[in-house]
N, C-alpha and C. Protein backbone atom coordinates (compact mmCIF):
# COMPACT_ATOMS: atom_id res chain seq x y z
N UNK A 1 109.31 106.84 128.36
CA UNK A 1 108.18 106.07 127.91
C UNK A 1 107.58 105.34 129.10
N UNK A 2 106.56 105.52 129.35
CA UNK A 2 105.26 104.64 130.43
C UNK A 2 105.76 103.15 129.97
N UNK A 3 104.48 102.65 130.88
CA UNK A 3 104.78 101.03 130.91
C UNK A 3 103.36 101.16 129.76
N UNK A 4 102.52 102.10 129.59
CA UNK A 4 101.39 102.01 128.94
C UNK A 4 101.37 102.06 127.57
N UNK A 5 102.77 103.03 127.11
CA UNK A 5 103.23 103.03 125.72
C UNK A 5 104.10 101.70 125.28
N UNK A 6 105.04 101.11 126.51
CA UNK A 6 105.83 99.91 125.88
C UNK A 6 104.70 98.79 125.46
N UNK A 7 103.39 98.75 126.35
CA UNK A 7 102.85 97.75 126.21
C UNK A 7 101.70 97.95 124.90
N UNK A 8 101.92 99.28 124.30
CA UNK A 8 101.42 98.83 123.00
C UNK A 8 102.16 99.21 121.94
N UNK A 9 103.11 99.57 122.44
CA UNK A 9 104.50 99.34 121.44
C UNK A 9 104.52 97.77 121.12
N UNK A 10 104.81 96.77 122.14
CA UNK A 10 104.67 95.47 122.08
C UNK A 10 103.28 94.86 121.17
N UNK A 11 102.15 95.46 121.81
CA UNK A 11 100.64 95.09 120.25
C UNK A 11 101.29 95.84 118.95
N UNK A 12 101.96 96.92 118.62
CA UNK A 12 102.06 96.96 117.58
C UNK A 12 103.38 95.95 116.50
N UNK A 13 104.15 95.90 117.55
CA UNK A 13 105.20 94.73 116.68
C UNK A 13 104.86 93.34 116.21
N UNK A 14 103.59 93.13 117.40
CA UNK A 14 103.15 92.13 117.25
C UNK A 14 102.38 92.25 115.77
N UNK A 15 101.18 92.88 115.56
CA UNK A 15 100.76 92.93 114.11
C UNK A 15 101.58 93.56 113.22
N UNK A 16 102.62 94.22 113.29
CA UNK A 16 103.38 94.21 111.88
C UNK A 16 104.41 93.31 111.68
N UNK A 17 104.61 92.16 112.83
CA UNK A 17 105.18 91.23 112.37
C UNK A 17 104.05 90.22 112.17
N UNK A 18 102.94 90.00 111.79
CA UNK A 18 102.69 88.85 111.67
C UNK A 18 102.51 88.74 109.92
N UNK A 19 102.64 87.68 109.64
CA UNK A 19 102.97 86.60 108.59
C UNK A 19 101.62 87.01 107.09
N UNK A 20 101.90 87.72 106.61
CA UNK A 20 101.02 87.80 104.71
C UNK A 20 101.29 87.65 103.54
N UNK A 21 100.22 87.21 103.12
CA UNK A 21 100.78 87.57 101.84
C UNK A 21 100.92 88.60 100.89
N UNK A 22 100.67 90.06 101.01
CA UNK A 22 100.75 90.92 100.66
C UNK A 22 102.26 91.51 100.50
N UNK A 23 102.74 92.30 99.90
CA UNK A 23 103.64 92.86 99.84
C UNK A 23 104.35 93.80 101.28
N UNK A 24 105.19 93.94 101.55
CA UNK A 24 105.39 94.78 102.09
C UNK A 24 104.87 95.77 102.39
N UNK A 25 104.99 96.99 101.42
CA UNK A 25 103.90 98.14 101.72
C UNK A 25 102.41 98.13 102.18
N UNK A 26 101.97 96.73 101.26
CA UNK A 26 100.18 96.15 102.29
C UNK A 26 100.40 96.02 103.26
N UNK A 27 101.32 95.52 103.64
CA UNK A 27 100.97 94.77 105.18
C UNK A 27 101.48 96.31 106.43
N UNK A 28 102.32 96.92 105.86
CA UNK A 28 102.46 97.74 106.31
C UNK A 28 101.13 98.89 106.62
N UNK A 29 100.30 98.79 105.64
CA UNK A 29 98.58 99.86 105.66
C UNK A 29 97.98 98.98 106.66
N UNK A 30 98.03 97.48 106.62
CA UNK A 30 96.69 96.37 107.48
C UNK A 30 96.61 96.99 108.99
N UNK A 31 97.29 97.47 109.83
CA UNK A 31 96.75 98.29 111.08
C UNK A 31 95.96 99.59 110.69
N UNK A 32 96.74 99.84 110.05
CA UNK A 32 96.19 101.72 109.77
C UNK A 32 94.90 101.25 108.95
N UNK A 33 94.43 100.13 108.23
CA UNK A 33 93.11 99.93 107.70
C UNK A 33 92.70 99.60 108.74
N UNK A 34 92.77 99.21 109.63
CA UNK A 34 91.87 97.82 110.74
C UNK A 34 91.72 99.14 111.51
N UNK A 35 92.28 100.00 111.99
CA UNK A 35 92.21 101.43 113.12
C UNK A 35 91.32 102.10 112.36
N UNK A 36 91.27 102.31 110.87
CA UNK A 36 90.31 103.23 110.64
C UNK A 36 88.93 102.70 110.22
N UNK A 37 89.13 101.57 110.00
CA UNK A 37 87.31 101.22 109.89
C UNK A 37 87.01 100.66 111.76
N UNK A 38 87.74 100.80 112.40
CA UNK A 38 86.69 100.23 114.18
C UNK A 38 87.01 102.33 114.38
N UNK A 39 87.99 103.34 114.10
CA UNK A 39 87.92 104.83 114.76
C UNK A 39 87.03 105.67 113.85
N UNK A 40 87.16 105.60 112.75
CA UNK A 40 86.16 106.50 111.90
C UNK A 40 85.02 106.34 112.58
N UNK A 41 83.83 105.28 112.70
CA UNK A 41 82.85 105.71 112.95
C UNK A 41 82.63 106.74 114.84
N UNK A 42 83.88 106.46 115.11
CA UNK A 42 83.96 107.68 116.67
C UNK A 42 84.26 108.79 116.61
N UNK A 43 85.57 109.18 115.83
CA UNK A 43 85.58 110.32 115.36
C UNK A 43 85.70 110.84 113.68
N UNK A 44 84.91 110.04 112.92
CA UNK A 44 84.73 110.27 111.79
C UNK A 44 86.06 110.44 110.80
N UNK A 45 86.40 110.43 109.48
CA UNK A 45 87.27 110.58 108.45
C UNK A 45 88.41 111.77 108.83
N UNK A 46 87.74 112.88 109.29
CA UNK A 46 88.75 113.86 108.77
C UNK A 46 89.17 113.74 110.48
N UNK A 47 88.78 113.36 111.68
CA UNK A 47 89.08 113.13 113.17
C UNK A 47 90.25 112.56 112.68
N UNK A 48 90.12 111.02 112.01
CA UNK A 48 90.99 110.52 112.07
C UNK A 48 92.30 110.79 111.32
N UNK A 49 91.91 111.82 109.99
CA UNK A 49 92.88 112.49 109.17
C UNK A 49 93.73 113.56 110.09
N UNK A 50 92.82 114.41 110.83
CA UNK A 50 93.63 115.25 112.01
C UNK A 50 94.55 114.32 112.58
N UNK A 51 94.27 113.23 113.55
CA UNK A 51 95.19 112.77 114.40
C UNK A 51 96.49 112.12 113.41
N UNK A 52 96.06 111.54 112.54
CA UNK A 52 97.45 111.32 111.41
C UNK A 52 98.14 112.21 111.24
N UNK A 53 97.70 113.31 111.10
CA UNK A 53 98.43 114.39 110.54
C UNK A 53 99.21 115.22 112.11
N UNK A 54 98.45 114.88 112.98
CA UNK A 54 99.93 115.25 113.64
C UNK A 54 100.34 114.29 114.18
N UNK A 55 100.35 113.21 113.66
CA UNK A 55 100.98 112.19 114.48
C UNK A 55 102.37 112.24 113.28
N UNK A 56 102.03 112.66 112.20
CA UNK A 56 103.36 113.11 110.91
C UNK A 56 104.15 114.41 111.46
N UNK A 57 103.58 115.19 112.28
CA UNK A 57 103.96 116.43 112.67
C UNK A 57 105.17 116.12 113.62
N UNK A 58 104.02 115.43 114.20
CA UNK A 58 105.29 114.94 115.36
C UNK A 58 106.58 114.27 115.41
N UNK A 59 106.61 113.68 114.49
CA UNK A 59 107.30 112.92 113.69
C UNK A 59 108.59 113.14 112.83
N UNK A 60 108.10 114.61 111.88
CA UNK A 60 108.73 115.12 110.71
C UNK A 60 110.04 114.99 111.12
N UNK A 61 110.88 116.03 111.79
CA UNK A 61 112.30 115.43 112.82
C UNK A 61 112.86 114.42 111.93
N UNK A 62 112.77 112.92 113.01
CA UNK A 62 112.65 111.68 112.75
C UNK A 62 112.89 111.28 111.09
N UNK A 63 111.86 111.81 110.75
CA UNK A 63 110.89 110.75 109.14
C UNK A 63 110.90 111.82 108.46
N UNK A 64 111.16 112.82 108.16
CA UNK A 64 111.19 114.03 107.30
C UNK A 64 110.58 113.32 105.88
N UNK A 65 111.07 112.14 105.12
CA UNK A 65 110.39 111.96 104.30
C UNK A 65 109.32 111.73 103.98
N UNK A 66 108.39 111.61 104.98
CA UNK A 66 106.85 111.58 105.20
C UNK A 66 106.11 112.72 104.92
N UNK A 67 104.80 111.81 104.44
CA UNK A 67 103.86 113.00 104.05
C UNK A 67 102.94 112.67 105.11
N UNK A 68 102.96 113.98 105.44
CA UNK A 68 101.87 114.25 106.82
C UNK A 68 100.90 114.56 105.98
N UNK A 69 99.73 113.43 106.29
CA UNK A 69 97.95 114.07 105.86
C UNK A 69 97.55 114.98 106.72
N UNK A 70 96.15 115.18 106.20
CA UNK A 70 96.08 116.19 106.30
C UNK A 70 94.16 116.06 106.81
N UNK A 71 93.13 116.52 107.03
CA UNK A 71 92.29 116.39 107.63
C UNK A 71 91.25 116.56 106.26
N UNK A 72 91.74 116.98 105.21
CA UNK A 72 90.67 117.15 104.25
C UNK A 72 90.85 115.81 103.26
N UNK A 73 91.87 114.90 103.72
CA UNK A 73 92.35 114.06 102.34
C UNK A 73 91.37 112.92 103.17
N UNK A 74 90.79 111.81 101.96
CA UNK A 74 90.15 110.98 102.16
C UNK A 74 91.33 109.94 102.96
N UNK A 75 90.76 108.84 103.53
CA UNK A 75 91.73 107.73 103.93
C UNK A 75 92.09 106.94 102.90
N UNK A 76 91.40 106.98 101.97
CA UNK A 76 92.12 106.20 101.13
C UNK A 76 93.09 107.26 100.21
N UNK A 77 93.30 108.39 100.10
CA UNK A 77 94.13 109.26 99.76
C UNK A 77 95.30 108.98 101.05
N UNK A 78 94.89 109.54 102.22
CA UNK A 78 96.40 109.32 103.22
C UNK A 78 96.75 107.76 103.33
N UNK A 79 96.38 106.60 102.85
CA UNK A 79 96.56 105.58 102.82
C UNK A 79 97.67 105.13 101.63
N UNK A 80 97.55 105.59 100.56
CA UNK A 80 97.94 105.86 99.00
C UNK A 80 99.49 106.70 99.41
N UNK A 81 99.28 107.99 99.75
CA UNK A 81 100.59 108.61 100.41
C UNK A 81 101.27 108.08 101.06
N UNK A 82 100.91 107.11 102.21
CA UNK A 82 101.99 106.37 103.41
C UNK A 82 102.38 105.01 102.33
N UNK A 83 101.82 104.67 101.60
CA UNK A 83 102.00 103.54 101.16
C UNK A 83 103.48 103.74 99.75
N UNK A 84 102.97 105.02 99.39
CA UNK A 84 104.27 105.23 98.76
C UNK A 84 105.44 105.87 99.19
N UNK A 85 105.55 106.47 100.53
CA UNK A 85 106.66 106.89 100.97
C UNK A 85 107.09 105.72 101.41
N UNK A 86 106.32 104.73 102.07
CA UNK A 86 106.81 103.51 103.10
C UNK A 86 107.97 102.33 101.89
N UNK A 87 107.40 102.65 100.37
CA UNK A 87 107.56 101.83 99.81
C UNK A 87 109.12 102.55 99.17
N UNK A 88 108.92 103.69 99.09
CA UNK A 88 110.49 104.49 98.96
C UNK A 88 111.40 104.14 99.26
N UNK A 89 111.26 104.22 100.94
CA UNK A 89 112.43 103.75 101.77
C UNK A 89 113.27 102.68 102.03
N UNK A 90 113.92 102.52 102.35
CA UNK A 90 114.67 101.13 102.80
C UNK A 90 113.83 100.48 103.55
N UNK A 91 113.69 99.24 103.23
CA UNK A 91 112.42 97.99 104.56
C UNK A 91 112.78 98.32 105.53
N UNK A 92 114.08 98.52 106.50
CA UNK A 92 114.28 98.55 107.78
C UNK A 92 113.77 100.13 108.14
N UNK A 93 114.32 101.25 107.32
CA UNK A 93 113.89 102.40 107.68
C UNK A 93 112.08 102.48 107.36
N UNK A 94 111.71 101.67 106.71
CA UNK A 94 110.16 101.93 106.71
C UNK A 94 109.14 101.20 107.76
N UNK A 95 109.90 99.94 108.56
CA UNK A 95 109.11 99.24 109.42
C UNK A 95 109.21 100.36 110.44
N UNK A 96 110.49 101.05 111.03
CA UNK A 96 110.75 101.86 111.90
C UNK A 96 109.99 103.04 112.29
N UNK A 97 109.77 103.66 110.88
CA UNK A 97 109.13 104.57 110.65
C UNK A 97 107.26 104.88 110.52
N UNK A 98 106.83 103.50 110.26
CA UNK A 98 105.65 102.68 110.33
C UNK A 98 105.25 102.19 111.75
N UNK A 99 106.02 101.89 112.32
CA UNK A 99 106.11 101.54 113.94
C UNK A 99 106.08 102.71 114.62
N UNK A 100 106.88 103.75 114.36
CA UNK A 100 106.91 104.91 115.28
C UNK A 100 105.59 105.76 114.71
N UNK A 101 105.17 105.78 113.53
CA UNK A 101 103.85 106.58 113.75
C UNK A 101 102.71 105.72 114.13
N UNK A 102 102.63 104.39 114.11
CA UNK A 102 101.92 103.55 114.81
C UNK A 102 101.51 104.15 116.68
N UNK A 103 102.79 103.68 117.04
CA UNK A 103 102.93 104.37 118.67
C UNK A 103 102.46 105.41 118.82
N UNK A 104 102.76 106.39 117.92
CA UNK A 104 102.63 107.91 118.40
C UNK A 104 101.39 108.16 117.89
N UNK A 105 100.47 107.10 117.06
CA UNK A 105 99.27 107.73 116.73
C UNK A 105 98.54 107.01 118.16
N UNK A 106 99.03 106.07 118.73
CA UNK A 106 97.77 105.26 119.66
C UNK A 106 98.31 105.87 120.86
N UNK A 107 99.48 106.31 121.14
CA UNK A 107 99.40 107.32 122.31
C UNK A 107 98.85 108.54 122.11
N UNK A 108 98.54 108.69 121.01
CA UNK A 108 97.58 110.58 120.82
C UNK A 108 96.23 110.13 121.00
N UNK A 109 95.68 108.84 120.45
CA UNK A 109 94.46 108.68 120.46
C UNK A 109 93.95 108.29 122.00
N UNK A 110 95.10 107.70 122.77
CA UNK A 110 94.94 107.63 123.96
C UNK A 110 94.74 108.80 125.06
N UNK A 111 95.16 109.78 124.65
CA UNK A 111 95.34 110.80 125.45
C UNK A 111 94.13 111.57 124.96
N UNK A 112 93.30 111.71 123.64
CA UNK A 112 92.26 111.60 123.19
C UNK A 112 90.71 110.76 124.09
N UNK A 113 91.14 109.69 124.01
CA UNK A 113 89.46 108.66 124.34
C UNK A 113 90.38 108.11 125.57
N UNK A 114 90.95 108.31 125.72
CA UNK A 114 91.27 107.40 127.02
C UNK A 114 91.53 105.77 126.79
N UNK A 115 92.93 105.83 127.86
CA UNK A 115 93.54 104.17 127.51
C UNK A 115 92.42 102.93 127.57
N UNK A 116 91.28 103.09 128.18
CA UNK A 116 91.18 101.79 128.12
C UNK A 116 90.31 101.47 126.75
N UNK A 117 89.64 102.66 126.30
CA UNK A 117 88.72 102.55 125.18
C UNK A 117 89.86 102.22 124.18
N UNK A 118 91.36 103.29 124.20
CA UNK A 118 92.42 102.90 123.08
C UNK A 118 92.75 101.41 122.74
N UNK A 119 92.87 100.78 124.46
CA UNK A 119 93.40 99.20 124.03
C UNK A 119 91.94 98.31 123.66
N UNK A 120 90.77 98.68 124.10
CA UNK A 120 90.06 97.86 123.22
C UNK A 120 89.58 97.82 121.87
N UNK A 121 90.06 99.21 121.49
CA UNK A 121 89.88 99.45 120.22
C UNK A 121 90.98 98.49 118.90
N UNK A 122 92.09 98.99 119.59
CA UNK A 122 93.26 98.33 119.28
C UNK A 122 92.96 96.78 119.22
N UNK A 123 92.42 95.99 120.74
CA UNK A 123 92.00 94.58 120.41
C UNK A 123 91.27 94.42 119.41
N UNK A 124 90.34 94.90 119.01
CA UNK A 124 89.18 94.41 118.28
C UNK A 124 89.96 95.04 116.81
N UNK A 125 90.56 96.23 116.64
CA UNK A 125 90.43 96.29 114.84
C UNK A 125 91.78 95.45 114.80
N UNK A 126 92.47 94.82 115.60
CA UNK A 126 93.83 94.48 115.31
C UNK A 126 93.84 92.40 115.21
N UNK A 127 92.91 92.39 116.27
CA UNK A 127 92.32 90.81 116.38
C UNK A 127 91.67 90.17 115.08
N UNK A 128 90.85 90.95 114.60
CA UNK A 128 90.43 90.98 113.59
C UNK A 128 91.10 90.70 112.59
N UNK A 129 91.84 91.50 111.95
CA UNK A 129 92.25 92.04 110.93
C UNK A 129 92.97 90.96 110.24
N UNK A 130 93.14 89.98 110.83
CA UNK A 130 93.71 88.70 109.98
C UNK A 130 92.89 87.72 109.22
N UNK A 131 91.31 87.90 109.56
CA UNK A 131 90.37 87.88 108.62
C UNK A 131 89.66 88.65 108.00
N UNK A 132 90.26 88.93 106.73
CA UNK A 132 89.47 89.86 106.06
C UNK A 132 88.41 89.92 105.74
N UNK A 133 87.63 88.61 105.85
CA UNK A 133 85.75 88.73 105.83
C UNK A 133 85.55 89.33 106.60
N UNK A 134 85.94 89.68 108.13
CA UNK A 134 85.72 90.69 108.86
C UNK A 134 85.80 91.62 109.19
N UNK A 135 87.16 92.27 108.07
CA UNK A 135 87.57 93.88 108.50
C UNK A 135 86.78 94.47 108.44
N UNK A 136 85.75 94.45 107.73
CA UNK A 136 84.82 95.68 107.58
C UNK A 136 83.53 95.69 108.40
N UNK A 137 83.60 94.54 109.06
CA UNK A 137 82.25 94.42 110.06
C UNK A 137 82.37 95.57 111.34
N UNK A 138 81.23 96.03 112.00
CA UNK A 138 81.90 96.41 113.13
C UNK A 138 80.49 95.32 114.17
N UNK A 139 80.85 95.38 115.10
CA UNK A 139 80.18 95.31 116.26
C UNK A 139 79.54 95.76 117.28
C-alpha cells in the first residue's frame, strides 16, 4: 500500500467513525451517498454503478457475501443491496468490509480521474456530509 492509499484509508475511518444518529447500516451508506451525489454528475449513474461493481469484484475473495452492483441498477437500488448485506453481518465484519470497499473504490476512482481531483472530491462530498441541508447541493 502507497502512502497515497494509507492517507485516505485514514479520510475514510475518519467519516465512518464520526458520531449519528442513524443506525448503523445509515451511517454506513452516508459516504457512499455524499460520493455519489459530488461523482455522478462526472461520470454519471451507471459510471458510478461500473466502478462499484468492480470495486465488489475485487473484493468477492475477502466479502463473498456481497452483492456486487452492477452498472444497470439505480443507486438507490445498489444502495438498498449494500445496506442489507452490511446489516447481515456482524458490526465488526461489516465496518471492515464497508471500509475495504470504501478504499478500493477511491483507489479505482483515483487511478480513474487522478489523485488530486479524487482527494478533492473526497473533501468536499465527505466535509459536507455532516450537514444534510447540504448533501445535495453541489458547487
Amino acid at each position: 500500500m502507497d502512502n497515497k492509499d494509507e492517507k485516505r484509508r485514514q479520510v475514510i475511518r475518519a467519516m465512518l467513525a464520526q458520531p449519528g444518529g442513524a443506525d448503523a447500516a445509515d451511517r454506513h451508506l452516508l459516504p457512499w451517498r455524499s460520493l455519489a451525489v459530488h461523482l455522478s454528475p462526472l461520470i454519471g449513474e451507471m459510471g458510478f454503478g461500473a466502478l462499484y461493481g468492480r470495486t465488489g469484484r475485487l473484493l468477492a475473495r475477502q466479502h463473498g457475501w456481497l452483492t456486487a452492483g452492477t452498472s444497470s441498477q439505480t443507486l438507490d437500488a445498489l444502495f438498498s443491496a449494500l445496506k442489507e448485506d452490511l446489516a447481515k453481518a456482524e458490526p465488526a465484519q461489516a465496518a471492515l468490509a464497508n471500509e475495504a470497499l470504501l478504499t478500493t473504490f477511491t483507489r479505482l476512482l483515483s487511478e480513474l480521474i487522478g489523485e488530486a481531483l479524487t482527494t478533492q472530491l473526497i473533501d468536499t462530498a465527505w466535509n459536507g456530509a455532516q450537514a444534510p441541508n447540504n448533501a445535495g447541493e453541489q458547487k
